[in-house]
C-alpha atoms as a PDB file:
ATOM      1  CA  UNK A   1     178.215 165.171 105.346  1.00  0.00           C
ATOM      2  CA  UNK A   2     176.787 168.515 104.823  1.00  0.00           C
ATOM      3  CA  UNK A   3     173.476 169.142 103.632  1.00  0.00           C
ATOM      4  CA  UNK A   4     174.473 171.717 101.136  1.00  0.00           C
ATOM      5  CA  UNK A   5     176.679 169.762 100.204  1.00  0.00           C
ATOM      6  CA  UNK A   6     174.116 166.397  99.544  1.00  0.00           C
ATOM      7  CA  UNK A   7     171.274 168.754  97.886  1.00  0.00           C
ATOM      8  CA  UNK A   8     174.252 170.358  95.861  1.00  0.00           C
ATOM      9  CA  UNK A   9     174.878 166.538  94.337  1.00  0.00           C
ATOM     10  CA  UNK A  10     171.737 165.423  94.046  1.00  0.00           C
ATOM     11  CA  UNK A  11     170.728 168.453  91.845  1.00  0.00           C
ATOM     12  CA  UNK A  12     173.464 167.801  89.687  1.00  0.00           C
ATOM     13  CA  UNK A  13     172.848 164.374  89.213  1.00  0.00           C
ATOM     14  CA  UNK A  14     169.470 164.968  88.386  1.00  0.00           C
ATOM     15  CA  UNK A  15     169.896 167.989  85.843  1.00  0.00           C
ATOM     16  CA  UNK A  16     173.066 165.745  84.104  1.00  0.00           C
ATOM     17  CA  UNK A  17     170.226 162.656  84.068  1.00  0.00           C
ATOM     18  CA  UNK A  18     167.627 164.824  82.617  1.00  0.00           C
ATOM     19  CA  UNK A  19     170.107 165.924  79.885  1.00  0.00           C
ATOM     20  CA  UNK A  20     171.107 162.561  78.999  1.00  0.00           C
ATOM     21  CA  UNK A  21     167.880 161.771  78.534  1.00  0.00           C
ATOM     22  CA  UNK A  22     166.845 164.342  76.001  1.00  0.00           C
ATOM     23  CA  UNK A  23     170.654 164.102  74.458  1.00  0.00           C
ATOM     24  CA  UNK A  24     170.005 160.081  73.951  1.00  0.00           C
ATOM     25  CA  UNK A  25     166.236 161.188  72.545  1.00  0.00           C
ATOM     26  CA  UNK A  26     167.952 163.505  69.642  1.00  0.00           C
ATOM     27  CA  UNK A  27     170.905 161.122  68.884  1.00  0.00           C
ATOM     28  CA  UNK A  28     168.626 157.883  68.992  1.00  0.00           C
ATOM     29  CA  UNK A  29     171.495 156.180  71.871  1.00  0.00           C
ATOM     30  CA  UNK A  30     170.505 152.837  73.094  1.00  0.00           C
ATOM     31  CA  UNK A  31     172.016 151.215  75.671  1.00  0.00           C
ATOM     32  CA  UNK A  32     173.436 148.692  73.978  1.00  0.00           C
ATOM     33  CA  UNK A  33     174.929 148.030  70.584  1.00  0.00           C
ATOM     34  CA  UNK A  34     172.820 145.093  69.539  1.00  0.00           C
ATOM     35  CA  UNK A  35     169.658 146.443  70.385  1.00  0.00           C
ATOM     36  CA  UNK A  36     167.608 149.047  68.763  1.00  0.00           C
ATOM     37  CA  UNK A  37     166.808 152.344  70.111  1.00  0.00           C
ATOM     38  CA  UNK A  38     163.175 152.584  71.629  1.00  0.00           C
ATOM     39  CA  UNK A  39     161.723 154.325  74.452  1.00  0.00           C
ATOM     40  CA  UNK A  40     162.623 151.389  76.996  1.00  0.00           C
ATOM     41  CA  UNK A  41     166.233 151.068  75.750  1.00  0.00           C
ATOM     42  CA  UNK A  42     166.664 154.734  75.031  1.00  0.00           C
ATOM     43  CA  UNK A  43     166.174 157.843  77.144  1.00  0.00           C
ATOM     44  CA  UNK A  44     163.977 156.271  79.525  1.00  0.00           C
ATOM     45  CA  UNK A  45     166.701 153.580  80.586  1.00  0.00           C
ATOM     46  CA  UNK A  46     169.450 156.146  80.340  1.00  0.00           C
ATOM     47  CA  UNK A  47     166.994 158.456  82.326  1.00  0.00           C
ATOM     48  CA  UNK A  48     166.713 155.597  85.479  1.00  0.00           C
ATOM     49  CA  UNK A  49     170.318 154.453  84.750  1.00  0.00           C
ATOM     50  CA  UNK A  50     171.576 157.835  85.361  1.00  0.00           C
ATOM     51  CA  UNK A  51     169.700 158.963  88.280  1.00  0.00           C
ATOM     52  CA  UNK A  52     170.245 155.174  90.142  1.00  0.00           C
ATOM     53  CA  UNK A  53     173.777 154.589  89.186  1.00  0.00           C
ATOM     54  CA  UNK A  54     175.384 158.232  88.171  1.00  0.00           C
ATOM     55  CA  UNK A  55     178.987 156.906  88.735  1.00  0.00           C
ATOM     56  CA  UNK A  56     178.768 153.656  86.416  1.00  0.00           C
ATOM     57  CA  UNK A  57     175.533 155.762  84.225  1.00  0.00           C
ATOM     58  CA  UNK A  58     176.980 158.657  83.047  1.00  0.00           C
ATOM     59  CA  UNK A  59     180.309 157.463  81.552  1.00  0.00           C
ATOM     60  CA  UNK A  60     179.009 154.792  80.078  1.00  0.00           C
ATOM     61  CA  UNK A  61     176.485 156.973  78.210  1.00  0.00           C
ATOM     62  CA  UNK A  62     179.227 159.398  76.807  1.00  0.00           C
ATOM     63  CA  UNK A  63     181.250 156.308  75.201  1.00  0.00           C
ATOM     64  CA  UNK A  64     178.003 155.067  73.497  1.00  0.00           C
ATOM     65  CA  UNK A  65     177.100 158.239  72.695  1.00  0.00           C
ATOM     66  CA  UNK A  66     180.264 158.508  70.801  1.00  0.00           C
ATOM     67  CA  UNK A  67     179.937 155.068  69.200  1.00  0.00           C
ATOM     68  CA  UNK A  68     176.830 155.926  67.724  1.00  0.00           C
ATOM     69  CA  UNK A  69     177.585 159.582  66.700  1.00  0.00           C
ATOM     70  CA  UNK A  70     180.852 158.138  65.295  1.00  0.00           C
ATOM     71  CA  UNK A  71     178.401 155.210  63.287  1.00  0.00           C
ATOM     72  CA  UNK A  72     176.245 157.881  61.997  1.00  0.00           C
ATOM     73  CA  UNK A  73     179.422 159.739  60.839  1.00  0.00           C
ATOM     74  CA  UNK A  74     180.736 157.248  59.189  1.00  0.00           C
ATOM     75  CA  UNK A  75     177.808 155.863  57.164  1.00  0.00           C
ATOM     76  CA  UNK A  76     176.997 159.735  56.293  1.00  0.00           C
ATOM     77  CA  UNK A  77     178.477 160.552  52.492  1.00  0.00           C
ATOM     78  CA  UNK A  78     179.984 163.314  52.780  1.00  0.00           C
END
């Protein structure tokens, strides 16, 4: 493999994992449903999921992140 190509990745999957971070921060995402949102099951876990795991990390974080911006719709009178 190229090592453009590798530093090209790994900058991307760093920036996206910083910017999950600070998105799950603002929108108070936890990693799980049943659990919530603190520093250890909030950015920082999304942070280390992310960067460790980008493949599995990174989807996973934009369904929950539209579970619980759908939840907050939802319980927001309009």
């Amino acid at each position: 493999m190229d090592t453009s190509v590798f530093i090209f990745v790994a900058i991307v999957v760093a920036a996206s994992s910083i910017v999950v971070a600070l998105d799950a921060h603002k929108n108070r995402v936890s990693v799980s449903a049943s659990r919530p949102y603190s520093l250890n099951t909030g950015a920082l876990a999304w942070l280390l999921t992310c960067l460790l795991i980008w493949v599995f990390g990174f989807p996973y974080y934009l369904v929950r992140r539209w579970q619980v911006r759908r939840d907050t719709t939802a319980r927001t009178p309009r």
